[in-house]
Each structure stands twice: as structure tokens, then as C-alpha cells.
Protein backbone atom coordinates (compact mmCIF):
# COMPACT_ATOMS: atom_id res chain seq x y z
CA UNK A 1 0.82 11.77 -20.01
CA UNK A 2 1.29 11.15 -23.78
CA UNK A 3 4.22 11.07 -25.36
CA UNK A 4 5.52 14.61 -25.82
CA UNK A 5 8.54 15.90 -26.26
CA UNK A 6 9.34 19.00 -24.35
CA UNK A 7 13.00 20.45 -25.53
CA UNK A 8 15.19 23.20 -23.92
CA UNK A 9 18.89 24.10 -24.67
CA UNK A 10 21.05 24.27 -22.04
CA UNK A 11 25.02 25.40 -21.74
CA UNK A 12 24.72 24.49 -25.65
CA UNK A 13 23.12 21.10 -24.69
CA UNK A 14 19.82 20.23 -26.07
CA UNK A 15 17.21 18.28 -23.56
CA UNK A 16 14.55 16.24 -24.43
CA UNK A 17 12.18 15.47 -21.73
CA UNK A 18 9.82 12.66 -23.34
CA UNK A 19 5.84 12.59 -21.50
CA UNK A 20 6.63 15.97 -19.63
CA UNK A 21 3.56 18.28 -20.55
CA UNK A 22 3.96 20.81 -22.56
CA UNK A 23 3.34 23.65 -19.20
CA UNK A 24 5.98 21.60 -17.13
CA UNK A 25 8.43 24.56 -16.32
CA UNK A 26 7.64 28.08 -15.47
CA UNK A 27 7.74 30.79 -17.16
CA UNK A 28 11.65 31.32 -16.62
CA UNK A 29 12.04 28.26 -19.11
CA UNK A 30 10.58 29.73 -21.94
CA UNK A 31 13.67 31.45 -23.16
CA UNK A 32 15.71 28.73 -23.48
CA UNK A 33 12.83 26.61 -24.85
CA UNK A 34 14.16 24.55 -27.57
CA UNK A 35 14.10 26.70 -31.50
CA UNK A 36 15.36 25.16 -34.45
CA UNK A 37 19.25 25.18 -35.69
CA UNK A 38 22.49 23.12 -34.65
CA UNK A 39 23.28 22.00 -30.86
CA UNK A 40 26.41 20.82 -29.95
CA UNK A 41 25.18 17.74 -27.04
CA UNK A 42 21.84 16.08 -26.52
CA UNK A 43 20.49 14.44 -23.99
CA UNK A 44 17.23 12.34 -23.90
CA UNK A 45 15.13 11.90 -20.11
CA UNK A 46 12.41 9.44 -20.43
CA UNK A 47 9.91 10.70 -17.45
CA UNK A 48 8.61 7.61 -16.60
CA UNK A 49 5.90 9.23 -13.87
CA UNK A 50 4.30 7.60 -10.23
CA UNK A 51 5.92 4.47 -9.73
CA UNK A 52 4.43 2.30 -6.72
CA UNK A 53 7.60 0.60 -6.26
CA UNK A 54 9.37 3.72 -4.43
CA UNK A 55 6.62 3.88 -1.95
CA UNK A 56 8.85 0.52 -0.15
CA UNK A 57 12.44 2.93 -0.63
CA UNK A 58 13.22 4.67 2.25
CA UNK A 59 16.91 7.19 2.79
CA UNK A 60 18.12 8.85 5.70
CA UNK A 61 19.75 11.12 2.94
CA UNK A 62 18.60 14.51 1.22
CA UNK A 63 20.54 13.11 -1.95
CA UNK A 64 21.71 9.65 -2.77
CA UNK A 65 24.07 8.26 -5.50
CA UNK A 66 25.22 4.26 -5.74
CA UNK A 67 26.26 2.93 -8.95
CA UNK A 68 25.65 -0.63 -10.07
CA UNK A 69 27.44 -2.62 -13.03
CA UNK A 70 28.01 0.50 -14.50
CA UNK A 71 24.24 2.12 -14.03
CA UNK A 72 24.28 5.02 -11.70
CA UNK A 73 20.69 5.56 -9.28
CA UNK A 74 20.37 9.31 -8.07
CA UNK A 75 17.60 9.86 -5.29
CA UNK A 76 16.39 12.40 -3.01
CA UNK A 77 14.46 11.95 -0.20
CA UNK A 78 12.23 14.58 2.35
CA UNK A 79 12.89 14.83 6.16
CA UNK A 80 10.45 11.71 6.82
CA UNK A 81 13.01 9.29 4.96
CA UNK A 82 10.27 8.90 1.82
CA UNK A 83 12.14 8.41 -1.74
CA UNK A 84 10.76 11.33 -3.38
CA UNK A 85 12.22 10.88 -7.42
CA UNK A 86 14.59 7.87 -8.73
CA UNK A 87 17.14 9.19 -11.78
CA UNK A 88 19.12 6.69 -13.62
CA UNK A 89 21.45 6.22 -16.39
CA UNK A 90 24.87 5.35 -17.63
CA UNK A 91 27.90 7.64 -18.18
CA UNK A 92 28.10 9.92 -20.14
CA UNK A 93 24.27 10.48 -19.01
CA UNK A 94 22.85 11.28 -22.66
CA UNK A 95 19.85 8.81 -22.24
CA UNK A 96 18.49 9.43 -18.63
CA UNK A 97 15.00 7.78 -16.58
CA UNK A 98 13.08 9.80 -13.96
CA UNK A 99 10.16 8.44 -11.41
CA UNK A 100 8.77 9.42 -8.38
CA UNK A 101 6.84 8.39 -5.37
CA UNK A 102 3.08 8.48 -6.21
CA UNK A 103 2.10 10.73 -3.63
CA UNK A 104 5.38 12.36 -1.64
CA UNK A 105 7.04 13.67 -4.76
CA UNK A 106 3.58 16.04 -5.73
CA UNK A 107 3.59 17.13 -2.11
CA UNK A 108 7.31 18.22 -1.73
CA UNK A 109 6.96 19.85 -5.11
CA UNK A 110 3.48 20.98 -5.80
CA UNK A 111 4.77 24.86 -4.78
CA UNK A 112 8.25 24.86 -5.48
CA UNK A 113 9.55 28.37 -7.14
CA UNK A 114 10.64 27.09 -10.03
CA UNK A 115 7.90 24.55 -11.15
CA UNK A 116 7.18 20.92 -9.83
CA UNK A 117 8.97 19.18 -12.34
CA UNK A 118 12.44 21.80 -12.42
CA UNK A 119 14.12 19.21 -10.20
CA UNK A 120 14.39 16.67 -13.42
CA UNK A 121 15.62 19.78 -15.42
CA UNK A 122 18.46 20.50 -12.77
CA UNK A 123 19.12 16.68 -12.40
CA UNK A 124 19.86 16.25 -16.01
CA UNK A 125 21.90 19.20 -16.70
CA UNK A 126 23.83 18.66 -13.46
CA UNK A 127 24.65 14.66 -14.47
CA UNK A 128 25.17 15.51 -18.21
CA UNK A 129 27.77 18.76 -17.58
CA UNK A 130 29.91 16.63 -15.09
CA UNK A 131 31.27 14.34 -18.51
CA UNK A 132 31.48 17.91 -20.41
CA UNK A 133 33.61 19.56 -18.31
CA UNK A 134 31.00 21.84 -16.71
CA UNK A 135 29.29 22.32 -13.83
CA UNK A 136 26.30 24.82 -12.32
CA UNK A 137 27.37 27.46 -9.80
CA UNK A 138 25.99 29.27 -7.35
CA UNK A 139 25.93 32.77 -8.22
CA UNK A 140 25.27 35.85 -10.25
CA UNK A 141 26.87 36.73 -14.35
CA UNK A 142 27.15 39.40 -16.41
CA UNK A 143 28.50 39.97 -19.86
CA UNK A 144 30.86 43.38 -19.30
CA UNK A 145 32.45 44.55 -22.87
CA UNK A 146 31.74 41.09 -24.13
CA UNK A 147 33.28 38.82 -21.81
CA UNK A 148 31.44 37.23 -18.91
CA UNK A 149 32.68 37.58 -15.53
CA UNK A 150 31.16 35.25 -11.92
CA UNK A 151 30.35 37.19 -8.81
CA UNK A 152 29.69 34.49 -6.11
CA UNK A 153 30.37 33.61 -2.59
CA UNK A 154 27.78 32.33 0.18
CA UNK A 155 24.11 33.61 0.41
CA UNK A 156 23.64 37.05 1.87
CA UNK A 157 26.95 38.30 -0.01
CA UNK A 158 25.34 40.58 -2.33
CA UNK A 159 24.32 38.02 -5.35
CA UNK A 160 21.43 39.86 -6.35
CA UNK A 161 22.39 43.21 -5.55
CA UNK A 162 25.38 43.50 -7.90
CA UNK A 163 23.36 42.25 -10.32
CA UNK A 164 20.67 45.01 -10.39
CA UNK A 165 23.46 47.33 -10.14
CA UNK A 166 25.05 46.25 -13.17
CA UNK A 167 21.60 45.95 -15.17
CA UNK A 168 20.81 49.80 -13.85
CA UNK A 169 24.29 50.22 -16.21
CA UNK A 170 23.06 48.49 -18.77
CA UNK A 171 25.34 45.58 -18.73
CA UNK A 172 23.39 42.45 -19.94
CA UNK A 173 22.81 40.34 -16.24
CA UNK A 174 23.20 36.13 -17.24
CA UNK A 175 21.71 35.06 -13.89
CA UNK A 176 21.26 36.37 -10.36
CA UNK A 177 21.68 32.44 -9.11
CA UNK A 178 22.80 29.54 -11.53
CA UNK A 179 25.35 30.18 -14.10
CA UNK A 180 26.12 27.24 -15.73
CA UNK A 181 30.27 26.89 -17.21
CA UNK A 182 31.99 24.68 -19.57
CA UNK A 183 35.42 24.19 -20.55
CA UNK A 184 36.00 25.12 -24.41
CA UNK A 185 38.78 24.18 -26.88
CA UNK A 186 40.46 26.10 -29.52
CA UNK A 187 43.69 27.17 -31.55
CA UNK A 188 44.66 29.39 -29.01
CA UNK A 189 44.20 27.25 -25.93
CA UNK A 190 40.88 26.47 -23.56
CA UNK A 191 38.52 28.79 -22.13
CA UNK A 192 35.20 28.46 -20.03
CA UNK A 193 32.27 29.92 -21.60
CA UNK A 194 29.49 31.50 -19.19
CA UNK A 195 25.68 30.92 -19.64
CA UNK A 196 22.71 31.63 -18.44
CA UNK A 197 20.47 29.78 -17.00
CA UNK A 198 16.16 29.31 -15.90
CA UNK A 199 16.83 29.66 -12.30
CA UNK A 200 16.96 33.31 -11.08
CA UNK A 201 16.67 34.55 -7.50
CA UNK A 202 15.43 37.27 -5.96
CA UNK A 203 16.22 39.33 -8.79
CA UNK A 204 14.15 37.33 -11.50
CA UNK A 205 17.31 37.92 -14.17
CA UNK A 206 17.21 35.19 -16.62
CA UNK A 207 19.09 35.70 -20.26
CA UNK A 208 19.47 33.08 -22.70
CA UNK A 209 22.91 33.99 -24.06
CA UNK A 210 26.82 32.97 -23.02
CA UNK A 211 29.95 35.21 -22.91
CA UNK A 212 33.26 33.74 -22.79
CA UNK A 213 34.07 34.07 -19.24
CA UNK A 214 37.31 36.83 -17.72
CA UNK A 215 37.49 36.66 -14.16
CA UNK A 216 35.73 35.50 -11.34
CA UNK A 217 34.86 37.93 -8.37
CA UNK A 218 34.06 36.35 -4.06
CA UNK A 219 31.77 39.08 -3.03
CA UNK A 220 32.13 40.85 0.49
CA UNK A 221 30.27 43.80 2.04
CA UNK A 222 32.63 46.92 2.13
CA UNK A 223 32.70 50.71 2.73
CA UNK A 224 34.59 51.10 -0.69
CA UNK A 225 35.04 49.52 -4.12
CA UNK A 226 38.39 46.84 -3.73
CA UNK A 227 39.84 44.56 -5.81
CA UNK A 228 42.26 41.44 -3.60
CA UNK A 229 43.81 38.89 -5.85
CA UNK A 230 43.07 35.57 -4.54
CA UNK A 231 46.05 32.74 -4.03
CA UNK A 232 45.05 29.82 -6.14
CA UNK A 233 44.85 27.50 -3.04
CA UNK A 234 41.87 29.85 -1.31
CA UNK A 235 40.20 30.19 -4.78
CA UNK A 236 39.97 26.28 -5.45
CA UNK A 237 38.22 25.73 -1.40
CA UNK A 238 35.82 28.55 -2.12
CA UNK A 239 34.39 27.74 -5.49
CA UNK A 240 33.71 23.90 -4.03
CA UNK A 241 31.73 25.77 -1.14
CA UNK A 242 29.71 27.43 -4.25
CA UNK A 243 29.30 24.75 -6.90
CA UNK A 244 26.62 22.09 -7.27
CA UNK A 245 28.50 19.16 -6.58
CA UNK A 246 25.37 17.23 -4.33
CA UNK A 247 26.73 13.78 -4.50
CA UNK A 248 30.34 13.20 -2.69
CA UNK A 249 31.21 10.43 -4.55
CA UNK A 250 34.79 10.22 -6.16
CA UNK A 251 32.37 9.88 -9.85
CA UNK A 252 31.17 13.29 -9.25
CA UNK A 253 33.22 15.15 -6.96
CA UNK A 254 36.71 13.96 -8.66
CA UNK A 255 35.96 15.12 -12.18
CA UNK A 256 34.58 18.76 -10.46
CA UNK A 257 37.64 19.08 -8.92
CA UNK A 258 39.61 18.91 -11.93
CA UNK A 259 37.25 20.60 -13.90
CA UNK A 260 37.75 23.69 -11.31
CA UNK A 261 41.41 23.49 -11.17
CA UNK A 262 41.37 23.97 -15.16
CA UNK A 263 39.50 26.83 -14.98
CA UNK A 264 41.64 28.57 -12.71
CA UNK A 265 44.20 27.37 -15.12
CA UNK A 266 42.61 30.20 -17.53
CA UNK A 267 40.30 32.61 -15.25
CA UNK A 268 41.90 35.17 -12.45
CA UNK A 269 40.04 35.14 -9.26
CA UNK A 270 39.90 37.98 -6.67
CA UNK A 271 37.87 39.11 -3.77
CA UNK A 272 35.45 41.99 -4.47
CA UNK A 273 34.20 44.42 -1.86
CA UNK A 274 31.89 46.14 -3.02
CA UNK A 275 29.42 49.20 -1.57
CA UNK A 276 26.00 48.82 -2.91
CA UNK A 277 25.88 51.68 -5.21
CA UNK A 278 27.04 51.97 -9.59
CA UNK A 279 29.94 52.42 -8.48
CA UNK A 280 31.28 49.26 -8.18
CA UNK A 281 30.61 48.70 -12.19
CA UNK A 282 33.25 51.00 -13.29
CA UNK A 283 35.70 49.68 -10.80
CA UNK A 284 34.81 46.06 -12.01
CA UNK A 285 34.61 47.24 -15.94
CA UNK A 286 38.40 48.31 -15.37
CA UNK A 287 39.28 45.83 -13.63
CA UNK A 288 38.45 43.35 -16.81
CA UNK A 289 39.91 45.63 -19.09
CA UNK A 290 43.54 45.17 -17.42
CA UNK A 291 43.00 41.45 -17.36
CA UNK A 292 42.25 41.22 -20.84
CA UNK A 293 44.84 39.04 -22.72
């Protein structure tokens, strides 16, 4: 590879990937492909390619993190214990290196969905959010009246179907899968703006755009359209089952925890059960309205 410089904004951080080629990510990149004007946060990945030397590492782990005199080493491995991709940097992760096994890495990710090299996009953006007070969920957005609300909860909860509901409304759909959140700061106090993100599911909804985010919705199957406040405590154990938090180490998982509990600090959770039909948009679209400040 030469040395090219492939940007993308993400969560209003700009990425430069340095010797990625120029048709490294799919097509669900090319929205947030980098334009000109002002970014808030940068961060630089040096993609260093093959490197013989993790053809010797071996991990009985999907996902490894160890930090060393202050450098932290992020690596994944496939079911035969072969080091697939090395990440490294220091905190606060705006200068990051990737490598990978000469031969293993190609073969894990020669087919993957969203491009071979979308695991050094997701790496980055997860490392980089954790010192911004952000993090990538699992689950669907939409932008309803101008403010962004999360509809999440494990897989098979209806994701993807609420979103095409809403978009057959014509409320603007973030993501069907990734949302990415960070905690703002203002005059009037901190809120968590909602964005979208390059990794849809089943429902291929990607938007480039952020709303500032009013409530967050744990989706369950129903006969009818209900709203259930959620206690605080419940809230706090089900958005850990649905965030991207890979690596249990206290560097990761300690700042995500706080980084939740602030946003319940300013965001109303409930339980939404839902019956797959429009419906459920008005019901939800009223709902926001009486939690508006």
C-alpha cells in the first residue's frame, strides 16, 4: 500500500486511516466519508499491514486487552487460537497502530458484511469514544420531531422492524444496528447527542446525521402499543447487556459505566411493547412529546 489517507467522520470525530486503500470500506462508508469543514476530535491509525511476527502470538481469547507502561495492545483472535489483528496506542487513543497476521486475518475477513478492513474502523472509534464520553450501542435510532430517541434490547426484539416502521412514517431512521452516543456540554446542562453510524443490519438504514437524544425505549413483542417506565437500577444492567464494551478491564468497562449512569442522569428509559404495525409511531411520537423539557 502507499501512503494514503482515507478519512471518515465519526460521532463528530474525524479518522484518518494512513495506507488503507482508497475502496477499503463498503459502500455504507461513503456517507460519512470525510468532506471539508471543522471537526471537533481527530484521530490518526497508522495501518501498518501483514506482520510476520503475529504468526508466533497465539490467545485462547476472542478479544484481548493488557496494557504496558502506559501503551495499551488490543487483539482478537479466531477459534484456532491464531492472533488475527494487533491495535495499539496510548490514552486518549488519538494516534493508533493496526497489523495483522499475514494469512489468518484475510481469511477471517475476506467476506465479512461490512468490508475486510471495518474491524480497524470499529476498533478506533470504539477506543477513541471511551476518553469522550461515548460509546457504540447495539441498536436501532430515529430522529422523531427533532430529537433522537434508542430502541434496543437483545437480538430478535424487533431492531429492524421498528425501524422500517418508522421510515414507512417518514421519520428519518439513524441506524437499524450501531448508534454511536456522546455526552455534550452546555449552558443549560449535559445532554447525549445520537448519531448514525456505517453499520446497518438487516434493514440497510444508514444516515449520516445526529439528533440530540430524548428517551431510550427496551423493545418487547406485544399484542398492543405500551409504554413501562423503567427503575434506574434495571435500566443501568440492560444497557451494559447492549453496549460495546468487549474488553472487561476496569480501563474500559469503568469509564462505560459512568458514562451510562450520566446518561440516565439526562435520558428517561422505558420498556416498549410494541405490535409490528405504524401504530406504534404515534404512540412513541407522544410519548416524546410529554417528555420534552
Amino acid at each position: 500500500m502507499g501512503d494514503y489517507v482515507l478519512t471518515c467522520d465519526l460521532a463528530d470525530i474525524r479518522f484518518f486511516f494512513r495506507n488503507l486503500p482508497a475502496d477499503a470500506f463498503n459502500i455504507f462508508f461513503r456517507p460519512f466519508l470525510a468532506r471539508s469543514g471543522p471537526v471537533g476530535e481527530r484521530c490518526l491509525i497508522d495501518v501498518l499491514g501483514a506482520n510476520d511476527a503475529l504468526r508466533a502470538l497465539r490467545s485462547d481469547q476472542a478479544w484481548s486487552f493488557v496494557q504496558q507502561n502506559g501503551c495499551a495492545c488490543v487483539t482478537g483472535a479466531n477459534p484456532a487460537g491464531e492472533v488475527l489483528w494487533r491495535m495499539t496506542g496510548v490514552a486518549p487513543y488519538e494516534h493508533l497502530a493496526f497489523e495483522w497476521h499475514p494469512t489468518a486475518f484475510e481469511a477471517m475477513y475476506r467476506n465479512e458484511f461490512y468490508g475486510m478492513y471495518g474491524i480497524v474502523a470499529i476498533l478506533a472509534l470504539v477506543l477513541r469514544l471511551v476518553h469522550l464520553q461515548g460509546f457504540v450501542m447495539h441498536g436501532s435510532a430515529q430522529i422523531v420531531d427533532g430529537r433522537a430517541i434508542l430502541c434496543t434490547g437483545p437480538s430478535g426484539k424487533g431492531k429492524s422492524t421498528i425501524s422500517r416502521l418508522f421510515d414507512r412514517c417518514g421519520v428519518p431512521v439513524l441506524t437499524d444496528e450501531r448508534p454511536l452516543l456522546r455526552r455534550r456540554e452546555k449552558e443549560t446542562g449535559p445532554w447525549f447527542q445520537v448519531y448514525g453510524s456505517p453499520w446497518p443490519s438487516s434493514g440497510n438504514f444508514v444516515l449520516n446525521a445526529s439528533a440530540p437524544l430524548a428517551k431510550i425505549y427496551f423493545l418487547e413483542h406485544g399484542s398492543e402499543n405500551v409504554v413501562e417506565p423503567l427503575a434506574r437500577r434495571e435500566a443501568v444492567l440492560r444497557l451494559l447487556d447492549v453496549s460495546m464494551v468487549p474488553w472487561m478491564d476496569v480501563a474500559f468497562f469503568d469509564p462505560v459505566i459512568r458514562t451510562l449512569e450520566m446518561l440516565l442522569d439526562v435520558a428517561p428509559c422505558a420498556i416498549l411493547r410494541f405490535r409490528p404495525d405504524e401504530s406504534v409511531v404515534g404512540v412513541v411520537r407522544r410519548d416524546v412529546a410529554r417528555s420534552s423539557p
